[in-house]
C-alpha atoms as a PDB file:
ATOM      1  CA  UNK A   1      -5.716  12.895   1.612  1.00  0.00           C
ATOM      2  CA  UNK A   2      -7.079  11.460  -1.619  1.00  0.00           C
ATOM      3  CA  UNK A   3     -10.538   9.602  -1.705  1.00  0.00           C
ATOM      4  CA  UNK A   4     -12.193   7.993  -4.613  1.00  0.00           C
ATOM      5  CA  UNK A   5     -15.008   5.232  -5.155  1.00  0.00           C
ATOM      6  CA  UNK A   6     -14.964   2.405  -7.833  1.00  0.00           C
ATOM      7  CA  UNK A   7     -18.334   1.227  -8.744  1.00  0.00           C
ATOM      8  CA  UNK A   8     -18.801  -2.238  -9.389  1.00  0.00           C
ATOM      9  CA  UNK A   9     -18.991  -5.342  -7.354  1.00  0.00           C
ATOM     10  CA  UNK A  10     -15.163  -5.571  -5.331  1.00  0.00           C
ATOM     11  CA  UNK A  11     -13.109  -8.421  -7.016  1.00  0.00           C
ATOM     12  CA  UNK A  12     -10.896 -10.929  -5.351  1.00  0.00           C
ATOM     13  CA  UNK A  13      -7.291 -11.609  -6.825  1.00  0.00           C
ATOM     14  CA  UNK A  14      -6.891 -14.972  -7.871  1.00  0.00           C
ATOM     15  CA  UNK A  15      -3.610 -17.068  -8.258  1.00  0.00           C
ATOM     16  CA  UNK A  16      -2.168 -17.260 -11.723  1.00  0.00           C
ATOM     17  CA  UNK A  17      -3.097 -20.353 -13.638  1.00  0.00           C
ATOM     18  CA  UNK A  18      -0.024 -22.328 -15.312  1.00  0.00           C
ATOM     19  CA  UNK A  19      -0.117 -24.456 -18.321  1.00  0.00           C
ATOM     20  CA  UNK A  20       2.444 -26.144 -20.026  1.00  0.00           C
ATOM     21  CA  UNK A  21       3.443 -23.153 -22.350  1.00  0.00           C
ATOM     22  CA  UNK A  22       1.715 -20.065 -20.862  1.00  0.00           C
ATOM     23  CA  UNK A  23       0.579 -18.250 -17.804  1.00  0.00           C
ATOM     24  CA  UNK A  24      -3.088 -17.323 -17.133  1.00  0.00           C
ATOM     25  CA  UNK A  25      -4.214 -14.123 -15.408  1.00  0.00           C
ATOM     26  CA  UNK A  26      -7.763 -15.314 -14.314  1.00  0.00           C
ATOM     27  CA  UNK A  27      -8.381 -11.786 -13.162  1.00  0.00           C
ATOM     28  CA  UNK A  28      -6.979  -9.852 -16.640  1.00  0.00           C
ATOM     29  CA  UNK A  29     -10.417  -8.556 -17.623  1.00  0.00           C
ATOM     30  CA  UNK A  30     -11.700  -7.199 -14.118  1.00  0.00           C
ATOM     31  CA  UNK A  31      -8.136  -6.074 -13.671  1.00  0.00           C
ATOM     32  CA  UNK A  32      -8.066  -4.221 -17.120  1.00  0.00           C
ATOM     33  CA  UNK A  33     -12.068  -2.788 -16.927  1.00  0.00           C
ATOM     34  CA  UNK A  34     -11.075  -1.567 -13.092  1.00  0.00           C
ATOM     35  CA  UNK A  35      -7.454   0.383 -14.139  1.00  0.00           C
ATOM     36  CA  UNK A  36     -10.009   2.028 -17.096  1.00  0.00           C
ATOM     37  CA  UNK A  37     -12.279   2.803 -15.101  1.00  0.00           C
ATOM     38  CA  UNK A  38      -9.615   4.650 -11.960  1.00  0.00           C
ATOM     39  CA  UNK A  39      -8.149   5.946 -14.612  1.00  0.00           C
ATOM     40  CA  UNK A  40     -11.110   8.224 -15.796  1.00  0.00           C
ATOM     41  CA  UNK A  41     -11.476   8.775 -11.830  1.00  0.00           C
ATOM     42  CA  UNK A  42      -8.416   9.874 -10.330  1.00  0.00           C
ATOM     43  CA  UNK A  43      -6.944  12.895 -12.743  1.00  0.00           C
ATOM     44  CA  UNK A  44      -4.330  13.373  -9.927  1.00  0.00           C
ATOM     45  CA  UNK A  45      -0.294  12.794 -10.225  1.00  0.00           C
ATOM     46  CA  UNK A  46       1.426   9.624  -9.758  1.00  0.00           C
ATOM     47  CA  UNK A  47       2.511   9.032  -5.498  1.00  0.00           C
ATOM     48  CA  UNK A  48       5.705   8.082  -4.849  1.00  0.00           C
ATOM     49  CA  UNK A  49       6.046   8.708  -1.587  1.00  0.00           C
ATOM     50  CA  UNK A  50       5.017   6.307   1.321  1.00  0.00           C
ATOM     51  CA  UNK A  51       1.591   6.058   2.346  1.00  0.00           C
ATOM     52  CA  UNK A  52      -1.096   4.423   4.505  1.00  0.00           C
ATOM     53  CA  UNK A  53      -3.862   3.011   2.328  1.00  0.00           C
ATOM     54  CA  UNK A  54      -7.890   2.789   3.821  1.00  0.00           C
ATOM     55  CA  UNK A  55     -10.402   0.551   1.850  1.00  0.00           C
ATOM     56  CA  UNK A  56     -13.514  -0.281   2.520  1.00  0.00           C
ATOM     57  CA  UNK A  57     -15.272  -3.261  -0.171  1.00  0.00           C
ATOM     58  CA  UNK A  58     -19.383  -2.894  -0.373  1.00  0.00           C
ATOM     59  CA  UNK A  59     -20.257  -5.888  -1.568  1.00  0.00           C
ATOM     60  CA  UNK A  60     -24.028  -7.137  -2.922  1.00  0.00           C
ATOM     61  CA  UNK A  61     -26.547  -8.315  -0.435  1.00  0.00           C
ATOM     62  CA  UNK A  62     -27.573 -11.792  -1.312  1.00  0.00           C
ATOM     63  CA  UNK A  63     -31.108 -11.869  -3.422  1.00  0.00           C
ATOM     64  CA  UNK A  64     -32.992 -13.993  -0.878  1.00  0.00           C
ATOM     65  CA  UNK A  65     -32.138 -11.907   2.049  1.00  0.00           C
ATOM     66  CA  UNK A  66     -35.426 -11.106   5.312  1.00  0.00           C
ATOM     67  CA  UNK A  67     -36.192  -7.346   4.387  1.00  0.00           C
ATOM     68  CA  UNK A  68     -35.187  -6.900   8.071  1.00  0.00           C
ATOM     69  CA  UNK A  69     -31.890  -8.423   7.592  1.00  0.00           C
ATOM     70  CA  UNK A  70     -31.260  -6.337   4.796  1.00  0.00           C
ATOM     71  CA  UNK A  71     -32.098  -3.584   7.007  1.00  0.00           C
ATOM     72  CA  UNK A  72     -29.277  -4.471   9.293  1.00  0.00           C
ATOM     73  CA  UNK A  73     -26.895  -5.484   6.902  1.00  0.00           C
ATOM     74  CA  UNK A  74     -27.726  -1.624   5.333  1.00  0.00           C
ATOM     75  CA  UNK A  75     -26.735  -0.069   8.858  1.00  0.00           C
ATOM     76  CA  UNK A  76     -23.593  -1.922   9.140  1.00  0.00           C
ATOM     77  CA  UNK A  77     -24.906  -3.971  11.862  1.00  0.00           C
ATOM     78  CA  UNK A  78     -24.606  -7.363  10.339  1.00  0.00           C
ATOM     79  CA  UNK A  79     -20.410  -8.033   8.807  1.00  0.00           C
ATOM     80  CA  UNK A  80     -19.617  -9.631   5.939  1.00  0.00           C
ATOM     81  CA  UNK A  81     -18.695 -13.106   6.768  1.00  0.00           C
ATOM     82  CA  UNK A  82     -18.459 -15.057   3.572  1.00  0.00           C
ATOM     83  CA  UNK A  83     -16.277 -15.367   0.347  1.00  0.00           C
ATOM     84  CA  UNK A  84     -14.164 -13.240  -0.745  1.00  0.00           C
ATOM     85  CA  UNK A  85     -11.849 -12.828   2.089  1.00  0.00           C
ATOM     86  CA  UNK A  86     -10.368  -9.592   2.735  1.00  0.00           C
ATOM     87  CA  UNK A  87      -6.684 -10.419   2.277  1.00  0.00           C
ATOM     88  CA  UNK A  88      -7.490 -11.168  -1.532  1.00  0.00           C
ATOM     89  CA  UNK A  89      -9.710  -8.189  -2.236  1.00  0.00           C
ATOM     90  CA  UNK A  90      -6.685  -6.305  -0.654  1.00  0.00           C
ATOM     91  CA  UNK A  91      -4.425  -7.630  -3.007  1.00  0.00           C
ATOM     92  CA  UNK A  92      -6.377  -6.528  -6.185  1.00  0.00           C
ATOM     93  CA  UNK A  93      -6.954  -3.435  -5.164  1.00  0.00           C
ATOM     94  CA  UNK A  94      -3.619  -2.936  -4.460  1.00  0.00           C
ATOM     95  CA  UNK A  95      -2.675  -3.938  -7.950  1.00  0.00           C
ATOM     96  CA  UNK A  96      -4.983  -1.337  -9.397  1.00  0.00           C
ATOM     97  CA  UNK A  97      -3.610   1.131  -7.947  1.00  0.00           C
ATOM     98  CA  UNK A  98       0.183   0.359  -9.188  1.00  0.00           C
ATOM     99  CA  UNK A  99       1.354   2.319 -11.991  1.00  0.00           C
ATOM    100  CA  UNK A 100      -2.125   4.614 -12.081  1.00  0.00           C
ATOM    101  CA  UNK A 101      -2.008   6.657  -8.344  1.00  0.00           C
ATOM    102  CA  UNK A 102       0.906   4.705  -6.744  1.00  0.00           C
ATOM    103  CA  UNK A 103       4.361   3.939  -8.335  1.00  0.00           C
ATOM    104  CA  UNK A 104       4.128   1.012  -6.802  1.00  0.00           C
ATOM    105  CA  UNK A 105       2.949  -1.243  -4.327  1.00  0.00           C
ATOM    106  CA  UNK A 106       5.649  -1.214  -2.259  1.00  0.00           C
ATOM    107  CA  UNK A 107       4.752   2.878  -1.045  1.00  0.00           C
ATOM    108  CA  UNK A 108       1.933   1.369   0.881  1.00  0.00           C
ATOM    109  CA  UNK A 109       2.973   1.326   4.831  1.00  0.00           C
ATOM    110  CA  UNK A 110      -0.309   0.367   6.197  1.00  0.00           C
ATOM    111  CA  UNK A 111      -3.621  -0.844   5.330  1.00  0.00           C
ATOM    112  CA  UNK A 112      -6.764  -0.624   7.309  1.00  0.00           C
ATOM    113  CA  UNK A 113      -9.348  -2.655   5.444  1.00  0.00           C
ATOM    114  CA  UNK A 114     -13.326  -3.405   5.985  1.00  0.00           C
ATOM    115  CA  UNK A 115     -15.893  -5.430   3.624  1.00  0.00           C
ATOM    116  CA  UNK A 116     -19.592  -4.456   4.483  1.00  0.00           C
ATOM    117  CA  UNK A 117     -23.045  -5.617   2.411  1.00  0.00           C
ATOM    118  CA  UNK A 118     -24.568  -2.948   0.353  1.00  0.00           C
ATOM    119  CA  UNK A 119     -26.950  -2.187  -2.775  1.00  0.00           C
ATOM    120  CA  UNK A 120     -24.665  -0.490  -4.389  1.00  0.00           C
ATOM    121  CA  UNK A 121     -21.465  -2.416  -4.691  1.00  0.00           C
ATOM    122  CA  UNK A 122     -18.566  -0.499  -4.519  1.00  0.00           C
ATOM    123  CA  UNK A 123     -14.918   0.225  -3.403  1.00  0.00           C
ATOM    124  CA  UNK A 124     -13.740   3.431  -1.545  1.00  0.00           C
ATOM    125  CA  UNK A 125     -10.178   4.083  -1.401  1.00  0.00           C
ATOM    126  CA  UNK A 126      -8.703   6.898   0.793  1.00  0.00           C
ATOM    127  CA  UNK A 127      -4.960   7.564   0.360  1.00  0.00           C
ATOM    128  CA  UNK A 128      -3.186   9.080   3.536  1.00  0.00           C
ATOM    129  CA  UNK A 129       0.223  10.592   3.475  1.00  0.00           C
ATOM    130  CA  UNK A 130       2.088   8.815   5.801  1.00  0.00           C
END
């Protein structure tokens, strides 16, 4: 089992954008400043062998929050609800991973994913055999 945590605020993949001569990655800089940042992280050799992928997205409690609901919110008691979905947040994460700790995509078999409100935005990813 291999855990690690990248700090920053959890990013949602977003469709390309196309133009009449070129294609637009609107994610290219969070995508670039997150595969810098794993790579510094995870020192480890590159999976190719099938695995089942847990990830769990902190993201940042909204400024005008009761200090009571922030309380809850803390403790897990209160879900995140609103935007970004889960399904894209999957996908980006995903894509970090490719070509730094997976070969590829592909090697993931299952995914159990959670997003939760916290200070201290951040994404954990645990790596499981399969």
């Amino acid at each position: 089992m291999i855990e690690f945590i990248l700090p920053g605020n959890p990013t949602p993949w977003a469709s390309p954008v196309f133009s009449r001569f070129k294609v637009f990655d609107k994610r290219s800089k969070e995508k670039d400043e997150g595969r810098k940042i794993l790579r510094e992280i995870y020192k480890g050799f590159l999976i190719s062998y099938p695995i089942k992928l847990k990830l769990e997205f902190y993201l940042p409690i909204p400024k005008h929050t009761a200090k009571s609901t922030k309380e809850a919110m803390e403790e897990k008691k209160i879900p995140h609800q609103k935007k970004p979905d889960l399904t894209n947040l999957i996908k980006l994460a995903e894509d970090l991973l490719k070509g730094i700790v997976i070969v590829d995509d592909n090697l993931v078999t299952k995914i159990v994913a959670q997003k939760y409100y916290s200070q201290e935005p951040r994404t954990i990813f645990t790596i499981i055999p399969f």
